[in-house]
N, C-alpha and C. Protein backbone atom coordinates (compact mmCIF):
# COMPACT_ATOMS: atom_id res chain seq x y z
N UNK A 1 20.24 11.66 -28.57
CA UNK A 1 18.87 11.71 -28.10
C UNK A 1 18.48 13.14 -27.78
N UNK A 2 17.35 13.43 -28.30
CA UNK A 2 16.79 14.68 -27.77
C UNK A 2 16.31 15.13 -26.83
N UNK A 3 16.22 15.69 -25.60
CA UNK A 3 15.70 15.94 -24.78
C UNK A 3 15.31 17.25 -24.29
N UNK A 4 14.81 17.32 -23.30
CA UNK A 4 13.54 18.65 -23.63
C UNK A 4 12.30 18.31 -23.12
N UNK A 5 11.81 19.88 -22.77
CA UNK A 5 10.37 19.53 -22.09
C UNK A 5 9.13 18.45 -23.03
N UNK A 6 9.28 18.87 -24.22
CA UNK A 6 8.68 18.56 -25.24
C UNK A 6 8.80 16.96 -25.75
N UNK A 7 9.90 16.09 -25.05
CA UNK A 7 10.52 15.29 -25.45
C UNK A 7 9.37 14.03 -25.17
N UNK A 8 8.86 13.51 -23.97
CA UNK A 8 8.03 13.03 -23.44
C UNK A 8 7.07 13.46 -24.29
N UNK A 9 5.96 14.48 -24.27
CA UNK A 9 4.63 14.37 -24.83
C UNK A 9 4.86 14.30 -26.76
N UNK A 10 5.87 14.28 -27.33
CA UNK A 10 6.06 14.19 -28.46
C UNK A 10 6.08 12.67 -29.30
N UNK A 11 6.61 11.79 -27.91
CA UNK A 11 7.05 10.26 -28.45
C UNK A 11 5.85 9.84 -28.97
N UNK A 12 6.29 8.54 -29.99
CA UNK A 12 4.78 7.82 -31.25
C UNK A 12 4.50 7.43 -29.64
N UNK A 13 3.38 6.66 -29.77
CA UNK A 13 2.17 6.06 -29.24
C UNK A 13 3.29 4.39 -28.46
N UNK A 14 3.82 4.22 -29.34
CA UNK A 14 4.86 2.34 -28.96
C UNK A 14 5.73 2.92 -28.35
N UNK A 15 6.47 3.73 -28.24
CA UNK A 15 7.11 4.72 -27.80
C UNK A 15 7.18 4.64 -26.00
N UNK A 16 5.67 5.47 -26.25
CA UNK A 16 5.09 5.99 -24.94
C UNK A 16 4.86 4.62 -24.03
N UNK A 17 4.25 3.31 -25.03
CA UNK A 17 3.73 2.43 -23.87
C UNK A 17 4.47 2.16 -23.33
N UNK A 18 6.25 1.80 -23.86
CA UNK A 18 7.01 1.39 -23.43
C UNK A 18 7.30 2.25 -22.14
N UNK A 19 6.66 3.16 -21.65
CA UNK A 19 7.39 3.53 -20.16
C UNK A 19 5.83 3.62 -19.40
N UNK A 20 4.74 2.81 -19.74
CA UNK A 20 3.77 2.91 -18.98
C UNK A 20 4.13 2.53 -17.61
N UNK A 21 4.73 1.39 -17.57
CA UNK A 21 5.01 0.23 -16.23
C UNK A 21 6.51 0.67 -15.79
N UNK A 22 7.29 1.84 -16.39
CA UNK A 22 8.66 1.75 -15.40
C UNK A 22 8.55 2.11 -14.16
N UNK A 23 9.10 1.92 -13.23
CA UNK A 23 9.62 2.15 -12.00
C UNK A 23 10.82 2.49 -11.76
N UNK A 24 10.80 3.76 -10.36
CA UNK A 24 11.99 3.85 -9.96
C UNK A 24 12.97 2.65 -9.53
N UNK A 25 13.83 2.78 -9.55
CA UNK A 25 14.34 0.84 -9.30
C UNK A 25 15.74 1.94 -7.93
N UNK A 26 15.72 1.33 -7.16
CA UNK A 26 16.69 1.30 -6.19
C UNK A 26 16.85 -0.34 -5.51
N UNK A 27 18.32 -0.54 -5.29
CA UNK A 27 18.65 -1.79 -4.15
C UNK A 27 18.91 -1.24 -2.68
N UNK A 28 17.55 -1.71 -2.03
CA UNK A 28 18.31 -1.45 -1.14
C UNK A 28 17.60 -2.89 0.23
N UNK A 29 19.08 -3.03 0.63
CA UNK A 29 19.10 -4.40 1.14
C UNK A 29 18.09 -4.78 2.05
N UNK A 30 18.18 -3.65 3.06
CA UNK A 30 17.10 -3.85 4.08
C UNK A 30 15.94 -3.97 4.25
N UNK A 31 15.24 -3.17 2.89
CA UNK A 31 14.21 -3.51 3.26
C UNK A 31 13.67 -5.04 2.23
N UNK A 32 14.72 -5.26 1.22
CA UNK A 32 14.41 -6.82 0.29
C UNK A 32 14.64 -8.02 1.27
N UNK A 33 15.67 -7.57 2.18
CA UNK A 33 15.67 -9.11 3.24
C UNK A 33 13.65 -9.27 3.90
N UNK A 34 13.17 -8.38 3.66
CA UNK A 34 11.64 -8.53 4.21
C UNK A 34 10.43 -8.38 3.01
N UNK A 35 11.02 -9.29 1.87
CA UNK A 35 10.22 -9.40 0.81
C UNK A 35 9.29 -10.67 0.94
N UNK A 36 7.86 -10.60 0.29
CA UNK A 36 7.64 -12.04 0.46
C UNK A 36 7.30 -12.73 -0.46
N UNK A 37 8.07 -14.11 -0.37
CA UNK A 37 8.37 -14.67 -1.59
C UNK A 37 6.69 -15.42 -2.35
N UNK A 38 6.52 -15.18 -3.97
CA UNK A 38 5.45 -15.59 -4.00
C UNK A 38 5.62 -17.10 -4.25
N UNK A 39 4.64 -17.76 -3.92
CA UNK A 39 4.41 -19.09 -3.58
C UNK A 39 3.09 -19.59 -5.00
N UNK A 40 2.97 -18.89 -6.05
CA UNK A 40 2.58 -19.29 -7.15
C UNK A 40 2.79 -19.63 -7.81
N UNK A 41 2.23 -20.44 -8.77
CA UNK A 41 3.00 -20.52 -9.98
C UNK A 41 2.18 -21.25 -11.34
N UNK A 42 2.21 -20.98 -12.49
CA UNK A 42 1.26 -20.79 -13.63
C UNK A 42 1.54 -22.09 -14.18
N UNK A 43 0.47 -23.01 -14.59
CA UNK A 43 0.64 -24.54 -14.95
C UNK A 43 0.08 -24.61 -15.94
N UNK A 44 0.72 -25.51 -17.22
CA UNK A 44 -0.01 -25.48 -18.36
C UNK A 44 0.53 -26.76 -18.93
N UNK A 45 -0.55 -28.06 -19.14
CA UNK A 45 -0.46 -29.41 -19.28
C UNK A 45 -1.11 -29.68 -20.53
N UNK A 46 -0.02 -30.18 -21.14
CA UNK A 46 -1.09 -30.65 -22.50
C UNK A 46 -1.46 -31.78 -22.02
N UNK A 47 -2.49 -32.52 -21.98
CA UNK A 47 -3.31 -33.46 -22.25
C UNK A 47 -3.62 -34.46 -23.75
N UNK A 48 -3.15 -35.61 -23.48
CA UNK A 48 -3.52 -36.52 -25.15
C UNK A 48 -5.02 -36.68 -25.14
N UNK A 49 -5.58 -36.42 -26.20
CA UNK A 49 -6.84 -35.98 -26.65
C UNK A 49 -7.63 -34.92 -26.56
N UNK A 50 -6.72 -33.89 -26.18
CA UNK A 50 -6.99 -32.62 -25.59
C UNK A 50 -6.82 -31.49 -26.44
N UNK A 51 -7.32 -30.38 -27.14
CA UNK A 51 -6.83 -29.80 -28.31
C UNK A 51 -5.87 -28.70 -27.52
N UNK A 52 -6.73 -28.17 -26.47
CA UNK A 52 -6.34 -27.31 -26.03
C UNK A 52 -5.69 -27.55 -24.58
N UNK A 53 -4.56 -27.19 -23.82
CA UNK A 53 -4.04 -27.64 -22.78
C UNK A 53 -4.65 -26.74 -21.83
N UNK A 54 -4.29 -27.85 -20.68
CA UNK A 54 -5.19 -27.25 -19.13
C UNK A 54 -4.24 -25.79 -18.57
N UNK A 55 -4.83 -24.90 -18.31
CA UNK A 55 -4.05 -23.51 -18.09
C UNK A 55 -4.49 -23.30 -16.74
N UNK A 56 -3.94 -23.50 -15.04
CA UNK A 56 -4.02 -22.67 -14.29
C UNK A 56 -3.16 -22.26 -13.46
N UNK A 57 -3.41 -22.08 -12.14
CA UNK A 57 -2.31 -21.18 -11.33
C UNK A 57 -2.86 -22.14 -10.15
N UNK A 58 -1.47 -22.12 -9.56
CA UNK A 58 -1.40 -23.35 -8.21
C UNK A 58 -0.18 -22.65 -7.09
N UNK A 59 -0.82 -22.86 -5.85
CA UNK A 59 0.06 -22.31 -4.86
C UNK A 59 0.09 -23.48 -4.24
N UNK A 60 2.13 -23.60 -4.32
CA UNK A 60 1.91 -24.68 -3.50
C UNK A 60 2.13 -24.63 -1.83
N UNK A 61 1.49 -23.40 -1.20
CA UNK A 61 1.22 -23.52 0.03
C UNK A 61 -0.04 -23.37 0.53
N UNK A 62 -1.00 -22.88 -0.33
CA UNK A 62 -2.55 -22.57 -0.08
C UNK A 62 -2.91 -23.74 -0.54
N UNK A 63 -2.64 -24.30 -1.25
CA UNK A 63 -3.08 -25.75 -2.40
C UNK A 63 -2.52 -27.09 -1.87
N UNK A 64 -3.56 -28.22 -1.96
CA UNK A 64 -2.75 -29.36 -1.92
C UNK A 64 -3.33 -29.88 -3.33
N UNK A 65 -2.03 -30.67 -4.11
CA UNK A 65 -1.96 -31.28 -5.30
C UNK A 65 -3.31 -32.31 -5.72
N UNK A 66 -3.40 -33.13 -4.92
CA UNK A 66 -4.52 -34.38 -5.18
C UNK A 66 -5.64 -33.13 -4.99
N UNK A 67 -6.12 -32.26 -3.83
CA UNK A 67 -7.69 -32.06 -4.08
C UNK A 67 -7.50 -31.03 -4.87
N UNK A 68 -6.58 -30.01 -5.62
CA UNK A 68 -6.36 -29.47 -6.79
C UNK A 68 -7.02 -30.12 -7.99
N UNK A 69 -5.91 -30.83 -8.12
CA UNK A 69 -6.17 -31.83 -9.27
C UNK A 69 -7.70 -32.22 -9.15
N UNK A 70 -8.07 -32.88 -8.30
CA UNK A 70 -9.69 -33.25 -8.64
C UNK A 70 -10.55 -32.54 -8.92
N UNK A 71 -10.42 -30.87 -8.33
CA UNK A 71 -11.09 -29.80 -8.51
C UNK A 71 -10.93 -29.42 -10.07
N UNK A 72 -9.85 -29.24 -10.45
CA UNK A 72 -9.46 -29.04 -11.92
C UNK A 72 -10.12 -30.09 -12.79
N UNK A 73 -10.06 -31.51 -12.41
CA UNK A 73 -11.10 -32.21 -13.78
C UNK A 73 -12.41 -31.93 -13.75
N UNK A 74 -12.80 -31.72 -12.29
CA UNK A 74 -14.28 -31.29 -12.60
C UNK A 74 -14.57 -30.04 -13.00
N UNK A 75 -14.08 -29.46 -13.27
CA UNK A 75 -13.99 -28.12 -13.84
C UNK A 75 -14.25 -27.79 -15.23
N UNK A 76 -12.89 -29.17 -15.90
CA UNK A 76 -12.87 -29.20 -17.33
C UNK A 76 -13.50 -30.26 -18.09
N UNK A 77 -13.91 -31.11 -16.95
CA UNK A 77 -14.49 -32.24 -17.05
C UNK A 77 -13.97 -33.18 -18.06
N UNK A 78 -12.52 -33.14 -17.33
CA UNK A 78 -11.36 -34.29 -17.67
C UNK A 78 -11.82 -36.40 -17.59
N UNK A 79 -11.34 -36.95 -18.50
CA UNK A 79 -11.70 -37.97 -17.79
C UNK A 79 -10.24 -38.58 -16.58
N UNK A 80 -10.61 -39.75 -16.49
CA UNK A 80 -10.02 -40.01 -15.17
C UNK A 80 -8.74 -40.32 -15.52
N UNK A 81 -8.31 -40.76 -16.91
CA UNK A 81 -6.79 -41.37 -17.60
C UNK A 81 -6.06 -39.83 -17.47
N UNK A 82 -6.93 -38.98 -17.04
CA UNK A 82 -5.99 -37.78 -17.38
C UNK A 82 -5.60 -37.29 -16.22
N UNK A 83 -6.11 -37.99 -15.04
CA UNK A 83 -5.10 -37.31 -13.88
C UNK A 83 -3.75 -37.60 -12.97
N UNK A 84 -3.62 -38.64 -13.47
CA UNK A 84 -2.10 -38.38 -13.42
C UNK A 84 -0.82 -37.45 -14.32
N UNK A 85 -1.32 -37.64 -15.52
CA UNK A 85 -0.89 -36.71 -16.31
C UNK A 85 -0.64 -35.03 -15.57
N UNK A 86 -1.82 -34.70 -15.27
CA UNK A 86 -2.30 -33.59 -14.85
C UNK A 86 -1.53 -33.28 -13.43
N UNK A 87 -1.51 -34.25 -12.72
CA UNK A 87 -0.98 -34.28 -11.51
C UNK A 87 0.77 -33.74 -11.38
N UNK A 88 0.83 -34.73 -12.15
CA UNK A 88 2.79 -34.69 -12.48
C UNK A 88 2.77 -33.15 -13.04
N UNK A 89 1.95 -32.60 -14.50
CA UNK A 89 2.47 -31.46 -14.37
C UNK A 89 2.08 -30.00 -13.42
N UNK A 90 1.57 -30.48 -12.55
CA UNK A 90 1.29 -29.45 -11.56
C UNK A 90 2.60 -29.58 -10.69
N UNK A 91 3.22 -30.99 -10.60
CA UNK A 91 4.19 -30.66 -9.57
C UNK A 91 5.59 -30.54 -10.10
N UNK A 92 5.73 -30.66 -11.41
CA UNK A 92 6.90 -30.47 -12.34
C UNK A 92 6.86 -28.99 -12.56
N UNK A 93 5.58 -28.30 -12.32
CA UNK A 93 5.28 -26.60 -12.22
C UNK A 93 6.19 -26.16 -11.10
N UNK A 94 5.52 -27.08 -9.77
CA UNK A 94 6.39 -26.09 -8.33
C UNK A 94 7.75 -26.58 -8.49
N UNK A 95 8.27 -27.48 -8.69
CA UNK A 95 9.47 -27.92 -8.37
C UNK A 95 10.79 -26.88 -9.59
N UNK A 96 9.74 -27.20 -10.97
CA UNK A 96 11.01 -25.74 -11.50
C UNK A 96 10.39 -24.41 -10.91
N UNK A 97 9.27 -23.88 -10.43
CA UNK A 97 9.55 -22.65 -9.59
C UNK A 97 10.12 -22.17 -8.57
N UNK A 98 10.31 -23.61 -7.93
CA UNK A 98 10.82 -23.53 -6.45
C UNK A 98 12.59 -23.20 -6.94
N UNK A 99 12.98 -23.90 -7.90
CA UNK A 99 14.24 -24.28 -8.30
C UNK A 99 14.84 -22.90 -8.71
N UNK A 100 13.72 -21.94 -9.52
CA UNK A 100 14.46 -20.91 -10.22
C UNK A 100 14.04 -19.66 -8.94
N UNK A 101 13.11 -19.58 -7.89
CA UNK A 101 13.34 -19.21 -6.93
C UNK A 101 14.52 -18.99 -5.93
N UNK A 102 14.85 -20.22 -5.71
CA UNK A 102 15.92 -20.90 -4.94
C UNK A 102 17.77 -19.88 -6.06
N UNK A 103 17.13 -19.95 -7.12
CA UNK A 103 18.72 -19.58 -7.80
C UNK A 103 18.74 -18.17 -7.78
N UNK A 104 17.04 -17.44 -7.64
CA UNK A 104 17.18 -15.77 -7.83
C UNK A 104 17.95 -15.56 -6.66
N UNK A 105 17.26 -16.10 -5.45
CA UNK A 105 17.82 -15.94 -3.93
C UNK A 105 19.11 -15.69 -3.89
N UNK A 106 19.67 -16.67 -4.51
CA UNK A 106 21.33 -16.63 -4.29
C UNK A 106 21.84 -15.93 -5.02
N UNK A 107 21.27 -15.52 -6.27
CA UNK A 107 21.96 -14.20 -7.04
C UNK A 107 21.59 -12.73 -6.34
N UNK A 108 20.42 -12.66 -5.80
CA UNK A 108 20.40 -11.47 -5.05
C UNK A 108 21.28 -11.54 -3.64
N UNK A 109 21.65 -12.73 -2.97
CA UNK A 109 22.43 -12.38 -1.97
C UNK A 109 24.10 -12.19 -2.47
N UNK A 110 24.08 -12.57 -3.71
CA UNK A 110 25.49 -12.55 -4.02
C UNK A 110 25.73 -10.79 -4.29
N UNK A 111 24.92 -10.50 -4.84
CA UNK A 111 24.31 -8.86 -5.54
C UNK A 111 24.75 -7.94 -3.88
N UNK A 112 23.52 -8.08 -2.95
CA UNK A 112 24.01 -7.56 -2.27
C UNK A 112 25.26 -7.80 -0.97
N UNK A 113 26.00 -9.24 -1.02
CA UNK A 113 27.23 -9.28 -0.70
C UNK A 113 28.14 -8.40 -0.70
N UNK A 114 28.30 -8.33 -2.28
CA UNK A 114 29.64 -7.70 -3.18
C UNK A 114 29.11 -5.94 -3.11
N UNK A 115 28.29 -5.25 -2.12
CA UNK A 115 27.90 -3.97 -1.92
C UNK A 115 29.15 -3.78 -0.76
N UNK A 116 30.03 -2.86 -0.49
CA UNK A 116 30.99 -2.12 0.22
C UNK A 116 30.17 -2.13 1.62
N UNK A 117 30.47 -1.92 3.10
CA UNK A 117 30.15 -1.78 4.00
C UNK A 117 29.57 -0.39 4.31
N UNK A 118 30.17 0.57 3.58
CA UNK A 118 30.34 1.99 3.80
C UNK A 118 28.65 2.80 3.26
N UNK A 119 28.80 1.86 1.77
CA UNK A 119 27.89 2.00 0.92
C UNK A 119 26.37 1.30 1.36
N UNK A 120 26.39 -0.07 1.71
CA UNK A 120 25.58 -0.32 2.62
C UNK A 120 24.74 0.35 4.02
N UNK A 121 25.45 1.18 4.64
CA UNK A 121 25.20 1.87 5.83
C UNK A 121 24.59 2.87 5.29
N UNK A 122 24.91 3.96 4.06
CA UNK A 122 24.53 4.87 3.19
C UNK A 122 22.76 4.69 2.90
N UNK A 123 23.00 3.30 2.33
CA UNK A 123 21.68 2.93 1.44
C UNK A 123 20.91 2.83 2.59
N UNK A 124 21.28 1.88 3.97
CA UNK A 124 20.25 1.90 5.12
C UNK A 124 19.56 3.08 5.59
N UNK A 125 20.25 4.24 5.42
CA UNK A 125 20.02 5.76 5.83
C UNK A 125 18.88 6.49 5.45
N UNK A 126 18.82 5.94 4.04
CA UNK A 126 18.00 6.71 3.05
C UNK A 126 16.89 6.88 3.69
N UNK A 127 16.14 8.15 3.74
CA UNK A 127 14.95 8.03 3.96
C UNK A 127 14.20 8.85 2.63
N UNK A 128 13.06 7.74 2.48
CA UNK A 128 12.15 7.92 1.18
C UNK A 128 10.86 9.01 1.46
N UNK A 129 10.76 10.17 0.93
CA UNK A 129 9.78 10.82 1.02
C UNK A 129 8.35 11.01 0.02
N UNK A 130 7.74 10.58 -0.05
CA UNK A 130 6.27 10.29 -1.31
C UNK A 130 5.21 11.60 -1.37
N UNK A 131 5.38 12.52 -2.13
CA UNK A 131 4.94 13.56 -2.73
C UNK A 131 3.82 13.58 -3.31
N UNK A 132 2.31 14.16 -3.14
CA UNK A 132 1.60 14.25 -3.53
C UNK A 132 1.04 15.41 -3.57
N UNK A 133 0.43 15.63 -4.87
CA UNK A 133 -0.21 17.19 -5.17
C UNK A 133 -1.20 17.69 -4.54
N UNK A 134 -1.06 19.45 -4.38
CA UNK A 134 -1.63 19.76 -3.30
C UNK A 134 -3.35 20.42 -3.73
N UNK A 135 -4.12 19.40 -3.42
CA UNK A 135 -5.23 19.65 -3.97
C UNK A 135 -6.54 18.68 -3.29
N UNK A 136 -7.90 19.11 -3.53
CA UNK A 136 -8.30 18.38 -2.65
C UNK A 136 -9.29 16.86 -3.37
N UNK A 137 -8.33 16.35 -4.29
CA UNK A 137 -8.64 15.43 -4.94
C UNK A 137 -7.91 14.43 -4.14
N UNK A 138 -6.53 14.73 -3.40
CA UNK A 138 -5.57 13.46 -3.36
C UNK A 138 -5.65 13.44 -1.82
N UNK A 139 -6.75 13.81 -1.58
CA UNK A 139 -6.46 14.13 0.17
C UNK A 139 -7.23 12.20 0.92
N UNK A 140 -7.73 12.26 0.27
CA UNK A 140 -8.46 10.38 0.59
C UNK A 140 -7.48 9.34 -0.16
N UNK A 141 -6.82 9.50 -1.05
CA UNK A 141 -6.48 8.28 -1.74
C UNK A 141 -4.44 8.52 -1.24
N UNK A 142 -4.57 9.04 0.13
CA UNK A 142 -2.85 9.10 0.17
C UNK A 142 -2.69 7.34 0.69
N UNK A 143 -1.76 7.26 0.44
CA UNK A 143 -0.38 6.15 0.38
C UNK A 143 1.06 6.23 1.34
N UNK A 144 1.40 5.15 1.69
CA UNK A 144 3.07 5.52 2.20
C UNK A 144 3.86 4.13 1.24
N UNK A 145 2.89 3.44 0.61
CA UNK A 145 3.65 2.74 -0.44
C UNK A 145 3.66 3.54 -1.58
N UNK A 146 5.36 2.82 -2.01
CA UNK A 146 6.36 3.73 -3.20
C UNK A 146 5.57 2.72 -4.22
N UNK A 147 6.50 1.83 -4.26
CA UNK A 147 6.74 0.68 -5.02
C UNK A 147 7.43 -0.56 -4.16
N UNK A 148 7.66 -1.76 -5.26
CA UNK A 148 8.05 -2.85 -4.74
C UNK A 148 9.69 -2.80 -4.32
N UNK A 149 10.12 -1.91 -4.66
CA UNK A 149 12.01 -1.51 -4.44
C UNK A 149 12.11 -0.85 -3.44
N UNK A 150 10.91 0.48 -3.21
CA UNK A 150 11.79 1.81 -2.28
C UNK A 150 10.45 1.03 -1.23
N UNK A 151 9.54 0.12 -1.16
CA UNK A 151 8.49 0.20 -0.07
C UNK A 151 7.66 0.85 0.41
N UNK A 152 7.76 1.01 1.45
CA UNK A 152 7.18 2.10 2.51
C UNK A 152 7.57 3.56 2.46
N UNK A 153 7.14 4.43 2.22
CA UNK A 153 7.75 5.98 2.55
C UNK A 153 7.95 6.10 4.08
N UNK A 154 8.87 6.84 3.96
CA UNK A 154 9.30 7.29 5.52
C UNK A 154 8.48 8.58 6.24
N UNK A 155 7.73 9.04 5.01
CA UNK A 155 7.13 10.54 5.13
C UNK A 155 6.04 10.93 4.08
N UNK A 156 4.81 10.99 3.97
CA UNK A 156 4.24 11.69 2.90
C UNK A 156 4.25 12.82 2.94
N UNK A 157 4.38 13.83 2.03
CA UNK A 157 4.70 14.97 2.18
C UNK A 157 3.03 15.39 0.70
N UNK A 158 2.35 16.43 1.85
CA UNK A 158 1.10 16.64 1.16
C UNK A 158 1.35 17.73 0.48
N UNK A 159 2.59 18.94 0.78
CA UNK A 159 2.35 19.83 -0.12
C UNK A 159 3.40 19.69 -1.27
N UNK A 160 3.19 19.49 -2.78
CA UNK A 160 4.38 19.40 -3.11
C UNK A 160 4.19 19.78 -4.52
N UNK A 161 3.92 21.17 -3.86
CA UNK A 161 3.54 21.89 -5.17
C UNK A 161 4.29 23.36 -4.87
N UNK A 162 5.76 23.14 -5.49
CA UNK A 162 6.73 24.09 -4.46
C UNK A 162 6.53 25.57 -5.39
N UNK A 163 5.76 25.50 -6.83
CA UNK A 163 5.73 26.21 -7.83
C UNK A 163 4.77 27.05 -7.93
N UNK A 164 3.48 26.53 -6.73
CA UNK A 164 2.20 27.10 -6.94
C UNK A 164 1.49 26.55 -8.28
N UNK A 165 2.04 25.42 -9.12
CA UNK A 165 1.85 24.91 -10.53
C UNK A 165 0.02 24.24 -10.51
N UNK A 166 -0.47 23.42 -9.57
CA UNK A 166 -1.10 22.73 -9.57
C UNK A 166 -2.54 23.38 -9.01
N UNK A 167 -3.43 23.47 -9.68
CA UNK A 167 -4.48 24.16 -8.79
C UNK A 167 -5.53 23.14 -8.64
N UNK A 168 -6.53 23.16 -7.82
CA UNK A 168 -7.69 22.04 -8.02
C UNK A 168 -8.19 22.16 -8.85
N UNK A 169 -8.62 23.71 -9.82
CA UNK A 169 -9.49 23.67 -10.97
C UNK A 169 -8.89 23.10 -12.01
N UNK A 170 -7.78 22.63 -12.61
CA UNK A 170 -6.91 22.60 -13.47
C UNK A 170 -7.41 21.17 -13.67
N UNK A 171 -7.90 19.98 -12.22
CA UNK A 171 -8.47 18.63 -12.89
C UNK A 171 -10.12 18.64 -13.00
N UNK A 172 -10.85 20.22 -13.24
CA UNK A 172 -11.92 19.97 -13.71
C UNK A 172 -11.98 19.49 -15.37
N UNK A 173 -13.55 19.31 -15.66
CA UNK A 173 -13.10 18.62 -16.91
C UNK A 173 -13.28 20.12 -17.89
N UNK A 174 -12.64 20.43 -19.07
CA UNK A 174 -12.45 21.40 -19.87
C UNK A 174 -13.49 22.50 -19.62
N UNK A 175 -14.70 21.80 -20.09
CA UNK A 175 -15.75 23.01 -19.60
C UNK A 175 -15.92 23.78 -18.79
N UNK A 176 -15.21 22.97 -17.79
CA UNK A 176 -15.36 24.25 -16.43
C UNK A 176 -14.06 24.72 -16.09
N UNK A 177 -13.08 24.53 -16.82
CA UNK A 177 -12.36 25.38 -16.76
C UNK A 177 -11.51 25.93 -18.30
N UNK A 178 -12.46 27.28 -18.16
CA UNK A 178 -12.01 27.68 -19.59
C UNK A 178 -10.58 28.58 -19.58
N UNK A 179 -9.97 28.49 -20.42
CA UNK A 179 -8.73 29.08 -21.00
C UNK A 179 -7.51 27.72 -21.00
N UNK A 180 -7.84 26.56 -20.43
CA UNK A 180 -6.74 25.71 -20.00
C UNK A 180 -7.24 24.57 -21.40
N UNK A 181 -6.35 24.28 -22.27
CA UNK A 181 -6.40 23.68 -23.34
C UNK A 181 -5.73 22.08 -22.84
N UNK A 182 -5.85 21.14 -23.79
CA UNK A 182 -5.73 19.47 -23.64
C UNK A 182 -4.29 19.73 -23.17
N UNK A 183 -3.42 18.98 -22.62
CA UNK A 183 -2.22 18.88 -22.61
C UNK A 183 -1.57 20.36 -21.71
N UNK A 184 -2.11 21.29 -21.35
CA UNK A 184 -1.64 22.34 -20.75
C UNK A 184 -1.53 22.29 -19.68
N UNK A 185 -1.10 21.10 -18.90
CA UNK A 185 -0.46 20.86 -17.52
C UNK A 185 0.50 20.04 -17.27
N UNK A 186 0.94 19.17 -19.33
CA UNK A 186 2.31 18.69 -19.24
C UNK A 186 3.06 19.42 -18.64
N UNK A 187 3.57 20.44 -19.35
CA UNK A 187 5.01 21.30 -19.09
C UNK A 187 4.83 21.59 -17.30
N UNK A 188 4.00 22.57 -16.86
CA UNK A 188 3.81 22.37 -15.65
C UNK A 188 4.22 21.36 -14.36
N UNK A 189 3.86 20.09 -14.96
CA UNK A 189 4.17 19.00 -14.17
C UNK A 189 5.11 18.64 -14.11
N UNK A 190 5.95 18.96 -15.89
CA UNK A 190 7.07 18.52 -15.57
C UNK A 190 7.86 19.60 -14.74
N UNK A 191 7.85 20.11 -14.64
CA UNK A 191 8.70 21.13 -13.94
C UNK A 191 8.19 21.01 -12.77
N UNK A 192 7.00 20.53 -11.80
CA UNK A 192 7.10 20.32 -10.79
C UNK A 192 8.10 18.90 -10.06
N UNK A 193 7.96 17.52 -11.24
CA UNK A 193 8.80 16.79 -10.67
C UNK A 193 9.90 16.92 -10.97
N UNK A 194 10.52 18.00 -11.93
CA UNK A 194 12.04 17.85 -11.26
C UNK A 194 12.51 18.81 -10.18
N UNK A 195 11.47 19.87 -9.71
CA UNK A 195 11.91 20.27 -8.79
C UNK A 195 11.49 19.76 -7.45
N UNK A 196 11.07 18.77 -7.50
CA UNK A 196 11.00 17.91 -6.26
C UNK A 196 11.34 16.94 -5.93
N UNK A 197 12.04 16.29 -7.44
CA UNK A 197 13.43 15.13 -7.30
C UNK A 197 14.67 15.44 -6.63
């Protein structure tokens, strides 16, 4: 594999999407024992005489099944042979969600079981710091959420532009700032996040 500053802004287009949605991924125990579990789950019933099957989303703690269900035929304007049908698969929905819920649980407690004591105490330690550029675009939209893994930051840290790399004019749009061409704040950037990883 090639790598290099160049490596990132060079990839095809399928390439690139593929890292639209990554995330940093860390385990760390303490703060997943205070996750909250979602209580949704996506229902999709074929119906006899129906071309197309009933498609929605049902919580089974905000939701009760019967005034669901009645809400849903009038909706699709089901007749009445169809709600039992309809019924059963709304609750054949929670019961395998609850089920494959119930099995993640125990694979994540098994996951973090089999973590060393030493190593555990380590990971509790960590404190997460969330970096944002120093400019006066990001001064309203700060955060102390990471993501769904690292949580909460322990610290935002507003200056973190250790390079002098980032200026405010640099996110005007081209016209107003002349000499700075499309793409001439890749390299820049990158070299700011690895020197602040």
């Amino acid at each position: 594999q090639r790598s290099g500053r160049g490596t990132v802004k060079n990839l095809r287009e399928e390439r690139t999407r593929m890292f639209d949605y990554c995330m940093p991924y860390i385990l760390l125990p303490h703060k997943r024992e205070g996750e909250v579990a979602d209580t949704s789950v996506d229902v999709m019933v074929e119906l006899p005489g129906r071309q197309a099957p009933v498609v929605c989303e049902f919580d089974w703690e905000m939701d009760e099944v019967d005034e669901f269900v009645d809400e849903k035929m009038q909706e699709e304007e089901l007749d009445a042979k169809h709600r039992e049908a309809l019924a059963k698969g709304v609750r054949d929905a929670v019961t395998a969600a609850k089920q494959a819920r119930k099995e993640k649980k125990l694979a994540q407690k098994a996951e973090v079981d089999a973590i060393p004591p030493a190593v555990r105490k380590a990971l509790e330690a960590i404190k997460v710091h969330k970096f944002y550029p120093k400019n006066e675009l990001c001064k309203g939209m700060r955060s102390k959420y990471v993501n769904r893994y690292y949580g909460q930051a322990d610290q935002i840290e507003g200056d973190a532009d250790p390079l002098g790399l980032v200026e405010y004019t640099q996110f005007l749009p081209k016209r107003d700032r002349p000499g700075l061409e499309d793409g001439a704040l890749v390299e820049p950037l990158q070299e700011m996040v690895s020197v602040c990883a």
